[in-house]
PDB file of N, CA and C in Angstrom:
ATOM      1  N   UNK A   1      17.558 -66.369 150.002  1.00  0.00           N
ATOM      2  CA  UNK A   1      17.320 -66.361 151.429  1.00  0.00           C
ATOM      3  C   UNK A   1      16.085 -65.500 151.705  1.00  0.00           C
ATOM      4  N   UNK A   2      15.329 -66.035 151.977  1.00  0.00           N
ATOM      5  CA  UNK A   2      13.945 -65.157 152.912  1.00  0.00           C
ATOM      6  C   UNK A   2      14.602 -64.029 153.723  1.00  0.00           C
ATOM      7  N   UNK A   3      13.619 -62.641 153.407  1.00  0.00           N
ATOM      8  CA  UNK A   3      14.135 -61.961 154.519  1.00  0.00           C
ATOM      9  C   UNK A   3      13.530 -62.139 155.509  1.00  0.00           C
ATOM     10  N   UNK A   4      13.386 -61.591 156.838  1.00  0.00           N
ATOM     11  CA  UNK A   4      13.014 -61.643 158.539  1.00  0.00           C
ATOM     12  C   UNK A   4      11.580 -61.818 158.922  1.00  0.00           C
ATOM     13  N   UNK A   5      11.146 -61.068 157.861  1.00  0.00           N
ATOM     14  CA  UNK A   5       9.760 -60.806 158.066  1.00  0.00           C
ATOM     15  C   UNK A   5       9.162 -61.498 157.244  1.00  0.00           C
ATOM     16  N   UNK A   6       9.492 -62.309 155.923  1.00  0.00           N
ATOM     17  CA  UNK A   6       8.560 -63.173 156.056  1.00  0.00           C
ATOM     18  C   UNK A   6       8.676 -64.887 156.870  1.00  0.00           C
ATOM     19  N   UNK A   7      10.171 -64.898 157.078  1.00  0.00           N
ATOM     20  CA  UNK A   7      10.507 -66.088 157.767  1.00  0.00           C
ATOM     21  C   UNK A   7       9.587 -65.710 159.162  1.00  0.00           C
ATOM     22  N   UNK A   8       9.366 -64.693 159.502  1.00  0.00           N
ATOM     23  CA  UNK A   8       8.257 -64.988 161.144  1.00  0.00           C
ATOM     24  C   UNK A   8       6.764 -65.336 160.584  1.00  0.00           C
ATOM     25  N   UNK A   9       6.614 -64.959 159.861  1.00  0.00           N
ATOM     26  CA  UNK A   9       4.970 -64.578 159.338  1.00  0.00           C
ATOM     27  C   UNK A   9       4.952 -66.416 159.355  1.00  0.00           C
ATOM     28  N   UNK A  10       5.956 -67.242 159.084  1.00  0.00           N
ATOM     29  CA  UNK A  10       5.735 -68.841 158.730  1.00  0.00           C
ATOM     30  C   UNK A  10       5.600 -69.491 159.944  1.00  0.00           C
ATOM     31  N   UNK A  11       5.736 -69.107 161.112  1.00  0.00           N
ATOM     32  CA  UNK A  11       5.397 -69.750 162.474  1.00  0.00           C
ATOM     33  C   UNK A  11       4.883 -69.401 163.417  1.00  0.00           C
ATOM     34  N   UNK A  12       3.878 -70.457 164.310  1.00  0.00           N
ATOM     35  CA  UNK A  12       2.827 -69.998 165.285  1.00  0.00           C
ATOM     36  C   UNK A  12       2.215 -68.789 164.414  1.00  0.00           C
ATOM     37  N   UNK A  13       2.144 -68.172 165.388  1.00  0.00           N
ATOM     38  CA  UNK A  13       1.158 -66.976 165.211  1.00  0.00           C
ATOM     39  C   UNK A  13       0.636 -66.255 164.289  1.00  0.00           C
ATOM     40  N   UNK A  14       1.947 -66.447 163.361  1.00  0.00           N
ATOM     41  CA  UNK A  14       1.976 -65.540 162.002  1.00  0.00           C
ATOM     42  C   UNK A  14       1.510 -65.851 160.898  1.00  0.00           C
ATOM     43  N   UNK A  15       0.668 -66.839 161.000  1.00  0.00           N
ATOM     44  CA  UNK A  15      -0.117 -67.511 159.845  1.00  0.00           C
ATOM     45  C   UNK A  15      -1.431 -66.770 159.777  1.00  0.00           C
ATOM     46  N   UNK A  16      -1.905 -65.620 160.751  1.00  0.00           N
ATOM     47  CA  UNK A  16      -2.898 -64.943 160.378  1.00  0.00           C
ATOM     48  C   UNK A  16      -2.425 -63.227 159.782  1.00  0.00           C
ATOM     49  N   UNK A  17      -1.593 -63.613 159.674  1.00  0.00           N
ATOM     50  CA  UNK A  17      -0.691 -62.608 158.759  1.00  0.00           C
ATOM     51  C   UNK A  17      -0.178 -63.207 157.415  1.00  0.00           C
ATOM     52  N   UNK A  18      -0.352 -61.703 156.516  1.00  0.00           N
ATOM     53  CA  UNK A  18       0.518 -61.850 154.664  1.00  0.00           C
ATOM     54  C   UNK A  18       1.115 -60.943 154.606  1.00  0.00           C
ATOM     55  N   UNK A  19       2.578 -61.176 154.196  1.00  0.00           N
ATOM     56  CA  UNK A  19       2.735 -59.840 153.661  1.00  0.00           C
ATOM     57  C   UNK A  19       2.303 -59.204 152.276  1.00  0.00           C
ATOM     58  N   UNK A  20       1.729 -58.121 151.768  1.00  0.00           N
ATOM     59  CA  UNK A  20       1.303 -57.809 151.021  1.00  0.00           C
ATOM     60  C   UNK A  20       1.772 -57.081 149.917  1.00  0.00           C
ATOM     61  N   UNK A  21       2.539 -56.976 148.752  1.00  0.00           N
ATOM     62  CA  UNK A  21       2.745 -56.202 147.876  1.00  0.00           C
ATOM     63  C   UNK A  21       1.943 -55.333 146.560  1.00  0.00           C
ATOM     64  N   UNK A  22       1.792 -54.460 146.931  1.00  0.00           N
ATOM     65  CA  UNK A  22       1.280 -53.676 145.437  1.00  0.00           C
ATOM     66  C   UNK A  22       2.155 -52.912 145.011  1.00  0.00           C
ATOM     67  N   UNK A  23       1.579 -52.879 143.354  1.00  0.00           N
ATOM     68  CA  UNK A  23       2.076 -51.811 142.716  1.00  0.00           C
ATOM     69  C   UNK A  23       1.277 -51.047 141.463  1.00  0.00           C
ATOM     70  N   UNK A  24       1.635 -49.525 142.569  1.00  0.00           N
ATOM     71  CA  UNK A  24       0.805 -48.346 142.266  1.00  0.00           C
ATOM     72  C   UNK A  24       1.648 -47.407 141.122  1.00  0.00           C
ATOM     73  N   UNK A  25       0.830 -46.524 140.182  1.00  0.00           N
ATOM     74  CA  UNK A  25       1.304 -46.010 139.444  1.00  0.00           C
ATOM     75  C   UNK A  25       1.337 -44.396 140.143  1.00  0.00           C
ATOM     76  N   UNK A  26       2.439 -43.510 140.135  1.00  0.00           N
ATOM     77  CA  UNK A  26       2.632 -42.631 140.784  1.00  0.00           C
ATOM     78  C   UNK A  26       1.376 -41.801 139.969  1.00  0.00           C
ATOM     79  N   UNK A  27       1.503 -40.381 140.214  1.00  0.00           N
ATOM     80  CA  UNK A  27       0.041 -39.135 139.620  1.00  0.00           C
ATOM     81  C   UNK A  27       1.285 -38.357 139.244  1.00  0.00           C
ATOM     82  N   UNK A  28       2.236 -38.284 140.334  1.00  0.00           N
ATOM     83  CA  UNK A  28       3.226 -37.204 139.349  1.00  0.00           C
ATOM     84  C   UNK A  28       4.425 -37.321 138.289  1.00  0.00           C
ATOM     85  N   UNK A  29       4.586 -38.491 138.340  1.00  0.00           N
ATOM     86  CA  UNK A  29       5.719 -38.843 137.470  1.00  0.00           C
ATOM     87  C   UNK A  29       5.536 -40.173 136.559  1.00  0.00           C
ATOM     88  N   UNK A  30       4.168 -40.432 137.111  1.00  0.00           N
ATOM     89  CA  UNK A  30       4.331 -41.562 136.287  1.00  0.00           C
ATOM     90  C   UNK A  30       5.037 -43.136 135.890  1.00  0.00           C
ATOM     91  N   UNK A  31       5.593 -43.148 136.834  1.00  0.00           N
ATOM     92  CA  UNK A  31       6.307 -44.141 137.690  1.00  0.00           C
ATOM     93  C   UNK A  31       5.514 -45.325 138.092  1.00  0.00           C
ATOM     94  N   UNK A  32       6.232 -46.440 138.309  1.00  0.00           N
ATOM     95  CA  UNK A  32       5.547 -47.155 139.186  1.00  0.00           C
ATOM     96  C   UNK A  32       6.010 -47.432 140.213  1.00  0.00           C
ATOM     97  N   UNK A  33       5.457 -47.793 141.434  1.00  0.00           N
ATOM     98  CA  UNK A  33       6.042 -47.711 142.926  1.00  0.00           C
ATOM     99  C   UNK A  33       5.218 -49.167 143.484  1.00  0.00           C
ATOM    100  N   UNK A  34       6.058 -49.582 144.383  1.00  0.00           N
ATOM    101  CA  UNK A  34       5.557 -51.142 145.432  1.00  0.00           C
ATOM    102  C   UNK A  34       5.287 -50.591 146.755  1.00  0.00           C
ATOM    103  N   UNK A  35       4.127 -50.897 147.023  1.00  0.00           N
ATOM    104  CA  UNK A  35       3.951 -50.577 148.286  1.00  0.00           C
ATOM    105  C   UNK A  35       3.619 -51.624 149.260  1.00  0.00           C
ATOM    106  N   UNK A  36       4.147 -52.143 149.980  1.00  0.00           N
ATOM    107  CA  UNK A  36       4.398 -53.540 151.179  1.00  0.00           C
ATOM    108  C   UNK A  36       3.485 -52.958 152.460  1.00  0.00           C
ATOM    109  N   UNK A  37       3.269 -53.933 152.559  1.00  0.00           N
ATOM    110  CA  UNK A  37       2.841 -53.924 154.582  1.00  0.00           C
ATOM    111  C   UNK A  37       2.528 -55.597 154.577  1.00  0.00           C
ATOM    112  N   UNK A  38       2.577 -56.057 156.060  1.00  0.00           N
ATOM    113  CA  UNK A  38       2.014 -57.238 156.269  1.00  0.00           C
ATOM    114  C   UNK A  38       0.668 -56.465 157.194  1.00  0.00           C
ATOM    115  N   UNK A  39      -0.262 -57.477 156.827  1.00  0.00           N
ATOM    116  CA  UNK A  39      -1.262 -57.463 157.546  1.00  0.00           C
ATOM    117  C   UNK A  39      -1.978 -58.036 157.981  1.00  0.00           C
ATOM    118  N   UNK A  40      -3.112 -58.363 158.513  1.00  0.00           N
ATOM    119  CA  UNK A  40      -4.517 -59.898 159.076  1.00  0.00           C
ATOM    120  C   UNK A  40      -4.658 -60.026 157.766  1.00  0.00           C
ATOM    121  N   UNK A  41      -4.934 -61.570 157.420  1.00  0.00           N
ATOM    122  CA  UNK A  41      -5.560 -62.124 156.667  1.00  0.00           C
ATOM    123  C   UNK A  41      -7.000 -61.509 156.283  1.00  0.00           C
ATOM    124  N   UNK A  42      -7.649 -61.144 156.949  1.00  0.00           N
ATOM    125  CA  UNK A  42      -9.457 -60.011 156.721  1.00  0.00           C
ATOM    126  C   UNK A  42      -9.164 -58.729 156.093  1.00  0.00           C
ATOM    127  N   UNK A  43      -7.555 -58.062 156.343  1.00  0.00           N
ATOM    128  CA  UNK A  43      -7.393 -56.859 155.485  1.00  0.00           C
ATOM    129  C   UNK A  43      -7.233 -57.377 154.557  1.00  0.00           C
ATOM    130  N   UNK A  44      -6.941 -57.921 153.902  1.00  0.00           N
ATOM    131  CA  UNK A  44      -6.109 -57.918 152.271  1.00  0.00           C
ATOM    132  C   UNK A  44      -6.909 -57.668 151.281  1.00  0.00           C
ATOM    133  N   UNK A  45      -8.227 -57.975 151.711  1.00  0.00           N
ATOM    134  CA  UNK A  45      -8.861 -57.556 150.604  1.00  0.00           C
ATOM    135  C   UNK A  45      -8.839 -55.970 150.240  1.00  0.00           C
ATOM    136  N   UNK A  46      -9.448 -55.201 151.653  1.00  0.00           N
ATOM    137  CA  UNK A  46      -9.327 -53.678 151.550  1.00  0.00           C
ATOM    138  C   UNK A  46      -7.658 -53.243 151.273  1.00  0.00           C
ATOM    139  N   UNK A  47      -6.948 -53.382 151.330  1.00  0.00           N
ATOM    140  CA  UNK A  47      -5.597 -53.266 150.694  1.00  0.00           C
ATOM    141  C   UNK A  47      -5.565 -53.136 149.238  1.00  0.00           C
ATOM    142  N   UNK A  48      -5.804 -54.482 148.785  1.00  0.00           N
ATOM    143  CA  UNK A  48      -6.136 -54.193 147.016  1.00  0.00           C
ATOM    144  C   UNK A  48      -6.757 -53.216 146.925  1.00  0.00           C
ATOM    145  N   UNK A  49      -8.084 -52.900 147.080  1.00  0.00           N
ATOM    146  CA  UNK A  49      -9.389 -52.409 146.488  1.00  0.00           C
ATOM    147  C   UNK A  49      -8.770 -50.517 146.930  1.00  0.00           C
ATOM    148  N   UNK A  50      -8.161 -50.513 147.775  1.00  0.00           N
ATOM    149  CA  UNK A  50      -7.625 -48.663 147.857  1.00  0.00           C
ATOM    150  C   UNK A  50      -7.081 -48.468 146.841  1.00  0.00           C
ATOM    151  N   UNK A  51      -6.992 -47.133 146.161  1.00  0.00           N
ATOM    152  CA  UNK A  51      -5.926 -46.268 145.389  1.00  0.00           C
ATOM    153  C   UNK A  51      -5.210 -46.063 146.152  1.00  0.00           C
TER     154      UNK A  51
END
């Protein structure tokens, strides 16, 4: 089952929206961590490209 948020992102409006997943390696533990947001389609690039 889709959760909420991406079932809206699929109609009208929300097609200039992604939701976005990364995954970052922590500095203190060494870990790895997912970090989500939805955002405009024009961010996603600057999303990747941050530490």
């Amino acid at each position: 089952m889709a959760k909420k948020v991406v079932a809206t992102l699929k109609t009208g409006a929300g097609k200039q929206y992604t939701k976005c997943i990364k995954m970052v390696k922590s500095e203190k533990t060494g870990a790895y961590m997912f970090k989500e947001a939805v955002l405009l389609n024009a961010d996603i690039k600057d999303f990747f490209e941050k530490k």
